[in-house]
Structures are given as structure tokens and as C-alpha cells.
C-alpha atoms as a PDB file:
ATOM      1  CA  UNK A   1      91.491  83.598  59.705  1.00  0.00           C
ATOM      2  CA  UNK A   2      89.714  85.409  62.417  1.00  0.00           C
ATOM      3  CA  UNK A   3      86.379  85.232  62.145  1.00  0.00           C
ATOM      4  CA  UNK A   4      84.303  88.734  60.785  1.00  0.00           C
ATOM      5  CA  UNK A   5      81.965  90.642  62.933  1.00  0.00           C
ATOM      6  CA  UNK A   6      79.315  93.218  61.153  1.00  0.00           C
ATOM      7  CA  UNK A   7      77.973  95.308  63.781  1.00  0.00           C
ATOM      8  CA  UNK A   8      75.017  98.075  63.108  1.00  0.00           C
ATOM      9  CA  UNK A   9      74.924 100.845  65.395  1.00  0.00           C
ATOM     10  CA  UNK A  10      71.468 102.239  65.277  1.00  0.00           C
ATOM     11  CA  UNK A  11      72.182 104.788  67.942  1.00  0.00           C
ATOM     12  CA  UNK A  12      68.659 107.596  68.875  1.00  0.00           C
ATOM     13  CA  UNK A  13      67.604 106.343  65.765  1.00  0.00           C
ATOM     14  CA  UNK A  14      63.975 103.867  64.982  1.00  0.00           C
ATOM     15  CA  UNK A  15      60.249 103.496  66.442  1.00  0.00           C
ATOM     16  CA  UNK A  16      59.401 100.426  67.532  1.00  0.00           C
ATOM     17  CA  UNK A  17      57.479  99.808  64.581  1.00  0.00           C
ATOM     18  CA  UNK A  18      60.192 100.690  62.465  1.00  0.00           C
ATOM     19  CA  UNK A  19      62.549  98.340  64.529  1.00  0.00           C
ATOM     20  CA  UNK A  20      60.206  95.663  63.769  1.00  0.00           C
ATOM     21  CA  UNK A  21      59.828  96.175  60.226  1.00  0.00           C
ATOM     22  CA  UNK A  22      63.837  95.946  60.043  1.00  0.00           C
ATOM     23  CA  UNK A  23      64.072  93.078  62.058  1.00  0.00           C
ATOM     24  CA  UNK A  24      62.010  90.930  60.300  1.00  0.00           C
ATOM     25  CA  UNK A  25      63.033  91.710  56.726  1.00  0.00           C
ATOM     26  CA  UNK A  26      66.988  91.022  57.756  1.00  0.00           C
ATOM     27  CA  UNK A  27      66.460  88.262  59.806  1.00  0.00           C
ATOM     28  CA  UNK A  28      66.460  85.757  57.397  1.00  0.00           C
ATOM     29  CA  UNK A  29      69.031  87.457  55.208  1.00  0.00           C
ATOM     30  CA  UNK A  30      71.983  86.818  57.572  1.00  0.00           C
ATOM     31  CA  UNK A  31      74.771  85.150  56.861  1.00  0.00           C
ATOM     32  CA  UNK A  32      75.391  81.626  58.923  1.00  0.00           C
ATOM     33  CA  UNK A  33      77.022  82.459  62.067  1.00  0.00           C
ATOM     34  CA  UNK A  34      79.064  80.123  61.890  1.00  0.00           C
ATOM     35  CA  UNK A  35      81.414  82.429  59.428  1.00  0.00           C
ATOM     36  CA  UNK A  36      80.182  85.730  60.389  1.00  0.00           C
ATOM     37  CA  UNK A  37      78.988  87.177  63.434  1.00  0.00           C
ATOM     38  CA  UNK A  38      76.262  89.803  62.862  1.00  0.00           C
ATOM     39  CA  UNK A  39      74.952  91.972  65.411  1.00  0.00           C
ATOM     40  CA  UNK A  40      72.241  95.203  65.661  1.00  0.00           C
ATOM     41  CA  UNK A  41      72.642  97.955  68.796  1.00  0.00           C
ATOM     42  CA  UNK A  42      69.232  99.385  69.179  1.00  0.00           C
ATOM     43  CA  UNK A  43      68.160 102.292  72.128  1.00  0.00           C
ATOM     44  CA  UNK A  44      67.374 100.107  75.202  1.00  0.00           C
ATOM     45  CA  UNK A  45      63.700  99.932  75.070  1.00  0.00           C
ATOM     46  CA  UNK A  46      63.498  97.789  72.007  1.00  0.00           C
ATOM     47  CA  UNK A  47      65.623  95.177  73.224  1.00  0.00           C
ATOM     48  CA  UNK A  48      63.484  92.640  74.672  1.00  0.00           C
ATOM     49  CA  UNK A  49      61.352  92.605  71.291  1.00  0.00           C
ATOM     50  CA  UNK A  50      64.073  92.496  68.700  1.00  0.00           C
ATOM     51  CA  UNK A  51      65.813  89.669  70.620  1.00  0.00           C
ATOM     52  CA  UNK A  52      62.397  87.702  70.551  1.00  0.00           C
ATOM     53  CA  UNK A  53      62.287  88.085  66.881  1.00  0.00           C
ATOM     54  CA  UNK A  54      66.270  87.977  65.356  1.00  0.00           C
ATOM     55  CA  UNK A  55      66.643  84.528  64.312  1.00  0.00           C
ATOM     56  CA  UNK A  56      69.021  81.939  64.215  1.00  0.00           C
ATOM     57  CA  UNK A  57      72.072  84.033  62.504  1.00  0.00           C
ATOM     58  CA  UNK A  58      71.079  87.610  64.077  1.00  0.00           C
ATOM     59  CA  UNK A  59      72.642  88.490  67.335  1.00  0.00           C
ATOM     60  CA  UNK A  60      71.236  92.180  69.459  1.00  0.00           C
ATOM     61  CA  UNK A  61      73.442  94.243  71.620  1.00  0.00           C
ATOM     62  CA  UNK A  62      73.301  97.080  73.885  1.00  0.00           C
ATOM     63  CA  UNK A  63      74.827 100.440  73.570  1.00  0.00           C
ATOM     64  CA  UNK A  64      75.531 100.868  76.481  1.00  0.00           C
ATOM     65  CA  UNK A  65      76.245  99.548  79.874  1.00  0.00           C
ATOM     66  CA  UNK A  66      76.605 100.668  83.683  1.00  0.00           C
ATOM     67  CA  UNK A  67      79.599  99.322  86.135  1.00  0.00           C
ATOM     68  CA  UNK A  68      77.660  99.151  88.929  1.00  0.00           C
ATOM     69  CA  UNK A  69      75.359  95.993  89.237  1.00  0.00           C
ATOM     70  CA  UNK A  70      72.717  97.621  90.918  1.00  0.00           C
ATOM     71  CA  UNK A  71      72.106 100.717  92.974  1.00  0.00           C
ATOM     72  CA  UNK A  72      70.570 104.493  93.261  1.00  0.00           C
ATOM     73  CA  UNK A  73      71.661 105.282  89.178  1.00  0.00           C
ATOM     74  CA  UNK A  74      68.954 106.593  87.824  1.00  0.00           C
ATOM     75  CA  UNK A  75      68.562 106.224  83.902  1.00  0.00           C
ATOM     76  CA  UNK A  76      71.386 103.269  83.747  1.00  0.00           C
ATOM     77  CA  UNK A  77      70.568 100.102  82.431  1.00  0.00           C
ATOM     78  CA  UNK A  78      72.451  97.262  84.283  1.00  0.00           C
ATOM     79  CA  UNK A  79      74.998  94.187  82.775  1.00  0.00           C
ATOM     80  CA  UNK A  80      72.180  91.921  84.981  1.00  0.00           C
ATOM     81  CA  UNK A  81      69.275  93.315  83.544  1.00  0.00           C
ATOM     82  CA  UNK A  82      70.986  92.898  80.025  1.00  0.00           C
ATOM     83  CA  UNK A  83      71.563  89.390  80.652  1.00  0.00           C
ATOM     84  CA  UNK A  84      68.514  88.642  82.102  1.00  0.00           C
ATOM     85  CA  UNK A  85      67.063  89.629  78.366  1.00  0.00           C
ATOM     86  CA  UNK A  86      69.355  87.293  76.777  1.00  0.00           C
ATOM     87  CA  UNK A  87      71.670  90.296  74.991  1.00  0.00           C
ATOM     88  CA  UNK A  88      74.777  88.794  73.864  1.00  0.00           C
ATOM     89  CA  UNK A  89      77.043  91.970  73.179  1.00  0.00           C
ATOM     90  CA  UNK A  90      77.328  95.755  74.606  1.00  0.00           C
ATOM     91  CA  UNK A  91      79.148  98.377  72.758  1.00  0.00           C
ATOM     92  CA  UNK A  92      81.310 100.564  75.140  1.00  0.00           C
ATOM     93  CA  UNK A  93      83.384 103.819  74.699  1.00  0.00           C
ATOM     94  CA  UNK A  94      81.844 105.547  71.168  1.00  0.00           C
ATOM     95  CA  UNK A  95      83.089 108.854  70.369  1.00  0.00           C
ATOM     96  CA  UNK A  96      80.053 109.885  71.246  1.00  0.00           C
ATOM     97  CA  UNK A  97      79.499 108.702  74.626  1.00  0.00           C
ATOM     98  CA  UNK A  98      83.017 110.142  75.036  1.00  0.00           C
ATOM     99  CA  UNK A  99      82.070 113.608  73.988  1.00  0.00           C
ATOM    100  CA  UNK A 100      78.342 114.014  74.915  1.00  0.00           C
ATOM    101  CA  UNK A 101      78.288 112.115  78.481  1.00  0.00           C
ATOM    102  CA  UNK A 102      82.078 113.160  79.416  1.00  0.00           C
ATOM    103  CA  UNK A 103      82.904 108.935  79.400  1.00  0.00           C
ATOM    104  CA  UNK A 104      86.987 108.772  80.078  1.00  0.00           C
ATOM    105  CA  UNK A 105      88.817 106.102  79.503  1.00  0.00           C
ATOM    106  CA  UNK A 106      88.427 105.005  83.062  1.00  0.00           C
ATOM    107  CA  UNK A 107      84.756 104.469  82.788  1.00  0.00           C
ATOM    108  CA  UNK A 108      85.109 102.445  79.677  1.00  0.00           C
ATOM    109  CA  UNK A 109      87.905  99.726  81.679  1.00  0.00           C
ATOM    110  CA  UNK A 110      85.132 100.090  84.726  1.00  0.00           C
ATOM    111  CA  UNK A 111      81.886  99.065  82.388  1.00  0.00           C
ATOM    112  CA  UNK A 112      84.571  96.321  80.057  1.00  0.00           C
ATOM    113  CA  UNK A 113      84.887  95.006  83.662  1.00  0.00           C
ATOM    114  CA  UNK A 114      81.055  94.692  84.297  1.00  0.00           C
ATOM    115  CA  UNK A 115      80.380  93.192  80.743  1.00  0.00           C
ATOM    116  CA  UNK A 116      82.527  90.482  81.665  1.00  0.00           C
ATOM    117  CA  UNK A 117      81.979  89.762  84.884  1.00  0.00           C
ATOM    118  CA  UNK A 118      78.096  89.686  83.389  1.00  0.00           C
ATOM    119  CA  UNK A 119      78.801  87.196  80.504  1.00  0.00           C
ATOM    120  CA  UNK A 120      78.253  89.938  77.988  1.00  0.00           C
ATOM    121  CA  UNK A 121      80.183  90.266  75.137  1.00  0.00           C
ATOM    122  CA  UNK A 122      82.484  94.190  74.695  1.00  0.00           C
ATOM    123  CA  UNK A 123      82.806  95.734  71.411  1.00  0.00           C
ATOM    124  CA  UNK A 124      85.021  98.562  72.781  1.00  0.00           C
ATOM    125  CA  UNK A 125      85.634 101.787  70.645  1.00  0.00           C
ATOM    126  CA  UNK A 126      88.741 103.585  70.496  1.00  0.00           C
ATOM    127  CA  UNK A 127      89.675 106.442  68.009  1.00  0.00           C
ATOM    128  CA  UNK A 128      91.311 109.701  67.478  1.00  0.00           C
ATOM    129  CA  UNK A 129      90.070 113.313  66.764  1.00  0.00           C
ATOM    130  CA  UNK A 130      91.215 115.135  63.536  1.00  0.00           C
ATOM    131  CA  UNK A 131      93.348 117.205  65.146  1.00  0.00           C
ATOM    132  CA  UNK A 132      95.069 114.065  66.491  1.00  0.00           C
ATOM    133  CA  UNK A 133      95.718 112.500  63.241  1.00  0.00           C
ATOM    134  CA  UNK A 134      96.377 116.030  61.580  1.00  0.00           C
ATOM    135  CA  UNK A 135      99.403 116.442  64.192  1.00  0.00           C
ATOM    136  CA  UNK A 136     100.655 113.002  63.954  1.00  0.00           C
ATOM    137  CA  UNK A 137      99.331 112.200  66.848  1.00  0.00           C
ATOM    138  CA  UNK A 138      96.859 108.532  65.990  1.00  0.00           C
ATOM    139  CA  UNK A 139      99.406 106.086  67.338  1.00  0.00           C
ATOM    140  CA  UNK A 140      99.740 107.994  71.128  1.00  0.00           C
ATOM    141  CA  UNK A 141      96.195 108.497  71.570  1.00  0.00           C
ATOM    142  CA  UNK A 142      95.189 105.026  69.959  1.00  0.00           C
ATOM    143  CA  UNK A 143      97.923 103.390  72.546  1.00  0.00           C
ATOM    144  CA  UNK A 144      96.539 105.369  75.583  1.00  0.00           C
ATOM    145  CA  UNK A 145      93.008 104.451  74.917  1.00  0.00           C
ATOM    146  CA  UNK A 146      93.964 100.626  74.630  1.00  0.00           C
ATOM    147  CA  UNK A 147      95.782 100.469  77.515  1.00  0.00           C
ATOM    148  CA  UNK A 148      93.472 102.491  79.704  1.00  0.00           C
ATOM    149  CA  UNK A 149      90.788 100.676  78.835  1.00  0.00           C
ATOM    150  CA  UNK A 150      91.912  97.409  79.126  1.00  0.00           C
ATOM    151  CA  UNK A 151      94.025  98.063  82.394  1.00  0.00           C
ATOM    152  CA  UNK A 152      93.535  94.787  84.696  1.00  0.00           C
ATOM    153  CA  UNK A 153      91.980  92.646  81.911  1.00  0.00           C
ATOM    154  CA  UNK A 154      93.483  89.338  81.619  1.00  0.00           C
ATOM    155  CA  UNK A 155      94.362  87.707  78.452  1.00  0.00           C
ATOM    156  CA  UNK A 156      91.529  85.075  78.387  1.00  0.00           C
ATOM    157  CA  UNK A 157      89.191  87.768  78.805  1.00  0.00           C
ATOM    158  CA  UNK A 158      90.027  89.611  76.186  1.00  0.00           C
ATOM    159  CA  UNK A 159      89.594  86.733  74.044  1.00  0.00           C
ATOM    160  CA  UNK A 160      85.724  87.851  74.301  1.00  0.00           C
ATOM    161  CA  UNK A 161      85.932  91.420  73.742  1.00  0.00           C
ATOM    162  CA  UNK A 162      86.054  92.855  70.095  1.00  0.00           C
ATOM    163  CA  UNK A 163      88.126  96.090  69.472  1.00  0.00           C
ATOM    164  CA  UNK A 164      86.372  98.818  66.994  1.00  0.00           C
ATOM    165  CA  UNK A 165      88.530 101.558  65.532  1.00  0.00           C
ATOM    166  CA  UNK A 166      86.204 104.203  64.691  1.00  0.00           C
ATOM    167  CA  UNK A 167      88.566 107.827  63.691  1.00  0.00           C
ATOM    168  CA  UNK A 168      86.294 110.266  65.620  1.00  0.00           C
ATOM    169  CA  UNK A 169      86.731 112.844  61.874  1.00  0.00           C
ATOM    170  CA  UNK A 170      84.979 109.833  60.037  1.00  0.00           C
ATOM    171  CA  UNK A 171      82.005 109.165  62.149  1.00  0.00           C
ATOM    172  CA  UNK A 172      78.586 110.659  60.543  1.00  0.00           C
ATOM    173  CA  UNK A 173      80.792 113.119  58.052  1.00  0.00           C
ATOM    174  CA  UNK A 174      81.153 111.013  55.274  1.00  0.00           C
ATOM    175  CA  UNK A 175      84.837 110.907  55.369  1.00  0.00           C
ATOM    176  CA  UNK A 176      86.124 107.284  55.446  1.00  0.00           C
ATOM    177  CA  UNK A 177      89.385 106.538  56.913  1.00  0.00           C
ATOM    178  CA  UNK A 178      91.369 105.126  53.564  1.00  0.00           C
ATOM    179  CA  UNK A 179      91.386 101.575  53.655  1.00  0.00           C
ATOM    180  CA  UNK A 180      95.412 102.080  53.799  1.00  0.00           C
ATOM    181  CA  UNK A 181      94.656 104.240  56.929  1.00  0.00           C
ATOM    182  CA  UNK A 182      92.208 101.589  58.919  1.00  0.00           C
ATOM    183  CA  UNK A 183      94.463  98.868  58.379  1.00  0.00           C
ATOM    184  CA  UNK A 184      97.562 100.700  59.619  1.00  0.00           C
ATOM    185  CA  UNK A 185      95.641 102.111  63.085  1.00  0.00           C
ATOM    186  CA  UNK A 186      94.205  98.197  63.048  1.00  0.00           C
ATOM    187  CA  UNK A 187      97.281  96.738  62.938  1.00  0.00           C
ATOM    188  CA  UNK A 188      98.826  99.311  65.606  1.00  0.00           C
ATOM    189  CA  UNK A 189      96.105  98.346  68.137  1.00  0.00           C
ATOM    190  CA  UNK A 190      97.008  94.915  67.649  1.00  0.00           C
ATOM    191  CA  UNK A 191     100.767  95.682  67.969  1.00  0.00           C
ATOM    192  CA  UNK A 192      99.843  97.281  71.092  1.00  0.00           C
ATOM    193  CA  UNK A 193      97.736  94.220  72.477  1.00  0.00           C
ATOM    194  CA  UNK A 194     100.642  92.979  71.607  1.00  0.00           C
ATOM    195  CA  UNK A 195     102.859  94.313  74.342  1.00  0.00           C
ATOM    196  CA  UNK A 196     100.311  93.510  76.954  1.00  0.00           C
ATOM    197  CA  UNK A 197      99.473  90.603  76.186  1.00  0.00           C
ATOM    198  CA  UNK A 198     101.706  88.269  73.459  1.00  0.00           C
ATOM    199  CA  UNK A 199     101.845  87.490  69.923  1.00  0.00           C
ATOM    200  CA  UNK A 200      98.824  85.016  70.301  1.00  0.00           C
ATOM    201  CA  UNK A 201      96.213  87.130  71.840  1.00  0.00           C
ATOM    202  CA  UNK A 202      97.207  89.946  69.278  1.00  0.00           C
ATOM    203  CA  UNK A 203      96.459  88.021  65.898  1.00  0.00           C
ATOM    204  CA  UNK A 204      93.218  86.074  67.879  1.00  0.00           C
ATOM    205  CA  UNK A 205      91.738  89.394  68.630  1.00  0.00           C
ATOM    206  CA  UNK A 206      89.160  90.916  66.281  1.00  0.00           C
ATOM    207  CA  UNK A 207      89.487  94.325  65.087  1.00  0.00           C
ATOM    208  CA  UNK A 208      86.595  96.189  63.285  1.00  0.00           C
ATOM    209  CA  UNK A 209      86.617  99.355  61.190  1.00  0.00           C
ATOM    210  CA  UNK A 210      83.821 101.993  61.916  1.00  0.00           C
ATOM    211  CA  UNK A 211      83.431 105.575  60.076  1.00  0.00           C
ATOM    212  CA  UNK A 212      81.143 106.317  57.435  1.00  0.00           C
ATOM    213  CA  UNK A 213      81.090 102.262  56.471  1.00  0.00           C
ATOM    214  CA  UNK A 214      78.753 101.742  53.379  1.00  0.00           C
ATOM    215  CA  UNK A 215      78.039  99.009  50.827  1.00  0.00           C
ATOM    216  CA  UNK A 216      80.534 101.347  48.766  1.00  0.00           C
ATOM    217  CA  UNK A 217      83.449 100.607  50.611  1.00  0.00           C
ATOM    218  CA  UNK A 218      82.867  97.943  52.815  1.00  0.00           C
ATOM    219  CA  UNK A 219      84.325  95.221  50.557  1.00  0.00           C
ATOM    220  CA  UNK A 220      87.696  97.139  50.692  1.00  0.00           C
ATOM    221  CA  UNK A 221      87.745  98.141  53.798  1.00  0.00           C
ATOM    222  CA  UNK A 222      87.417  93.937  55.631  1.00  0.00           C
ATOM    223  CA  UNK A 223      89.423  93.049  52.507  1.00  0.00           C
ATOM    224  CA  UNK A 224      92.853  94.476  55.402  1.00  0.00           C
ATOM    225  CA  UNK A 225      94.807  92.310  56.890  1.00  0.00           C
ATOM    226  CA  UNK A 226      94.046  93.610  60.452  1.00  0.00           C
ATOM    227  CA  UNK A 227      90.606  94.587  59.621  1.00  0.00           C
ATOM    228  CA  UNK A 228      87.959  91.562  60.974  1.00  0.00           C
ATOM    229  CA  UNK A 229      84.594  93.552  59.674  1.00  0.00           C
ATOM    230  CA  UNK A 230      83.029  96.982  60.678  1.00  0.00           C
ATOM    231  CA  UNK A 231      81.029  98.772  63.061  1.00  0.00           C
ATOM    232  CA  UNK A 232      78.555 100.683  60.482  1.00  0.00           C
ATOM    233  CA  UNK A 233      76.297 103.760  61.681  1.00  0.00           C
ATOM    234  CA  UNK A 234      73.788 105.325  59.535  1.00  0.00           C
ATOM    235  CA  UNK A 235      73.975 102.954  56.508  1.00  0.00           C
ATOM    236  CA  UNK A 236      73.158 100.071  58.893  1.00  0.00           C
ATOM    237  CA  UNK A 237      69.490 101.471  59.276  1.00  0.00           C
ATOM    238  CA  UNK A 238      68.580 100.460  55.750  1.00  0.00           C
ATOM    239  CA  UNK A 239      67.532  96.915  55.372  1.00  0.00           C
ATOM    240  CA  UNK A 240      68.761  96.169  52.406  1.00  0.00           C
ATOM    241  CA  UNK A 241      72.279  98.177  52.766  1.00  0.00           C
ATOM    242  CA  UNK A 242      72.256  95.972  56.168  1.00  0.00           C
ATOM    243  CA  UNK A 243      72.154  92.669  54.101  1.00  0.00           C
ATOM    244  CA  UNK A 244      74.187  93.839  51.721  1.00  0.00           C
ATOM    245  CA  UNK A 245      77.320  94.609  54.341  1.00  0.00           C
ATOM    246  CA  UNK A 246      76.355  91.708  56.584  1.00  0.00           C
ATOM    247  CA  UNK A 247      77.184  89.496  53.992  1.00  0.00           C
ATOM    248  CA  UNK A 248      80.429  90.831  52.348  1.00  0.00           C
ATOM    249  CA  UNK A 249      82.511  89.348  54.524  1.00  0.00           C
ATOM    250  CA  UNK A 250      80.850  85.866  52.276  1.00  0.00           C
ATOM    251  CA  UNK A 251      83.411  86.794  48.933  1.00  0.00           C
ATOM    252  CA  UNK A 252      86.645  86.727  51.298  1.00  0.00           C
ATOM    253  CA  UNK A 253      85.900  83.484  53.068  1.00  0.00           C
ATOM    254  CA  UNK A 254      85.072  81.902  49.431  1.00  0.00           C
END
């Protein structure tokens, strides 16, 4: 059994004070990591005193990364500056870097590249527009995101690097993607990790669901057989929904 991932995406959202608060009422909540990863993607500015404070089990992340090292890039945070603050995992290619920053598929295989060659660990999005799924359409823009994005990458690095299918029509709607529908785009990613990389690589790889995730469905949802936990947005920012979610993954490794 792969091993489950629950990932909170906190995107422009939490003070400080309010990231502390969280922090310290979850930290000692999570489940061992051992059987579940669990990790928290705050804005940039609060990483350096989350990571001080998340415990044994808790892992932070970045949102966001640039593929230069260094240089005249004003506003971009760096994969050394990240490591130099001891952040573990960067999330790359949301919908919503996509569609508000003009990211292409490109960029995302440029900043997978500088994750790696940084030590940090990818949690790379991929998913299709409404219109997409609508017009039958998931499976050719799912399999042109995949292979853009990991153009070049070997298969021991992708060993590292955590896929997230988040269906751009279920993000911050409410609509969830059936858990009938996430498993089958799940289970085409890995059929298309397949082709570029072997049988082996496919069924190692870890493959989250993210759309409108929620202590409601969450237990159906990682129940899939492709599904390896989910990448949760706005109910992540409640404590206790956070515990809850971080530790359903508990009743299918029982």
C-alpha cells in the first residue's frame, strides 16, 4: 500500500497569529508519520515560524517555487532559500497559479526541476476545466499536463514527487469530483506514468485528490484504489476539520 499524504493548502489565507494558534492546536493531533504524511502550505512569510513549531508528525511546505536559483526576480522566493529554512515540500502548478499568474505547463517542468535539484519535495497539480470534462475532454488534457510537466524527469526522481489531481470545476465551488470520477482521472495519470516510465514507478507513485475535500467526503474519497490522500483547501483552515482529515487515512490502514 502506498503510503497517504494529507496536504492543507492554506493559500492568501491566515495572520500570523492565526497561523500560530493553528499550529499549535494540530501539532500534536497528527497522525505518526510513519503511516501518513501530513503537510500545511502557508503564504511564504510564515514559514520560518510554523516550521519551528510543527512537531514531530507535522511537515510545512511552500506554495510556490522559482526555477532560477538566484538572480534579478523580484518577489520570487528561491528552492535555496526554502531549503535553507528546512521546508520539506513545495506545491507547484495549482489551477490557480495557472490562471492568475499565466503558469504553463513549461514553467511547472522548469520549477519540478528546481525542487529537485534543491532536495525539496513536488506535490505537482494537474486538472481539467469544466468545459474539458463537459466535452469529454479529462483524459487529453490530464495526459498533456503529465507529460509536459514531467518532460526530462527521470524515474528515480519521480519517486519524490507526489501527483495531485485537483478538477479545476471542483476547486472552492463546492462541487466534489464523485469519488467514481477521482479514482478514474487517478488511475489515468498513473496509466500515463505508466507509459513513461513502467509498471513499477506507476503503482509506487502517490496520487492525491483535491476539490472541495471535507471531513464529509474524505473517507470515500482515499477509500480509491488510485487515490493515496488529498490536497484539501478551505476546510484545511479549521483545526479541528484538519485533525479530523489528517487522520482518516488511520481506518484504512487498520
Amino acid at each position: 500500500m502506498r503510503k497517504p499524504i494529507i496536504a492543507a493548502n492554506w493559500k492568501m489565507f491566515k495572520t500570523r497569529d492565526e497561523a500560530l494558534f493553528f499550529i499549535l492546536k494540530v501539532s500534536e493531533e497528527m497522525p505518526d508519520n510513519n503511516l501518513i504524511d501530513t503537510v500545511i502550505f502557508p503564504q511564504s512569510p510564515m514559514l520560518r515560524c510554523l516550521i519551528t513549531r510543527q512537531g514531530e508528525e507535522l511537515k510545512i511546505g511552500a506554495q510556490n517555487i522559482y526555477y532560477e536559483d538566484e538572480g534579478a526576480f523580484t518577489g520570487e522566493i528561491s528552492g535555496p532559500l526554502l531549503k535553507s529554512y528546512n521546508v520539506e515540500y513545495v506545491l507547484i502548478g495549482h489551477s490557480e497559479r495557472r490562471q492568475h499568474f499565466h503558469e504553463t505547463d513549461e514553467d511547472v517542468n522548469k520549477k519540478i526541476k528546481a525542487a529537485i535539484r534543491n532536495d525539496l519535495l513536488p506535490i505537482v497539480c494537474v486538472g481539467e476545466k469544466l468545459a474539458d470534462r463537459e466535452n469529454n475532454n479529462t483524459n487529453k488534457i490530464l495526459k498533456k499536463q503529465v507529460k509536459k510537466a514531467f518532460k526530462d524527469i527521470s524515474a528515480i526522481e519521480l519517486k519524490s514527487i507526489v501527483i495531485a489531481y485537483e478538477p479545476i470545476w471542483a476547486i472552492g465551488t463546492g462541487k466534489t469530483a464523485t469519488a467514481k470520477q477521482a479514482d478514474e482521472a487517478c488511475g489515468y495519470i498513473r496509466s500515463v506514468i505508466k507509459e513513461l516510465h513502467g509498471e513499477v514507478v506507476a503503482d509506487d507513485l502517490r496520487i492525491q485528490y483535491g476539490g472541495s475535500v471535507k471531513p464529509e467526503n474524505i473517507d470515500e474519497l482515499i477509500s480509491q484504489e488510485n487515490i493515496d490522500g488529498a490536497l484539501i483547501g478551505g476546510a484545511s483552515l479549521d483545526p479541528d476539520k484538519f485533525i479530523a482529515m489528517a487522520n482518516a487515512p488511520l481506518k484504512i490502514l487498520k
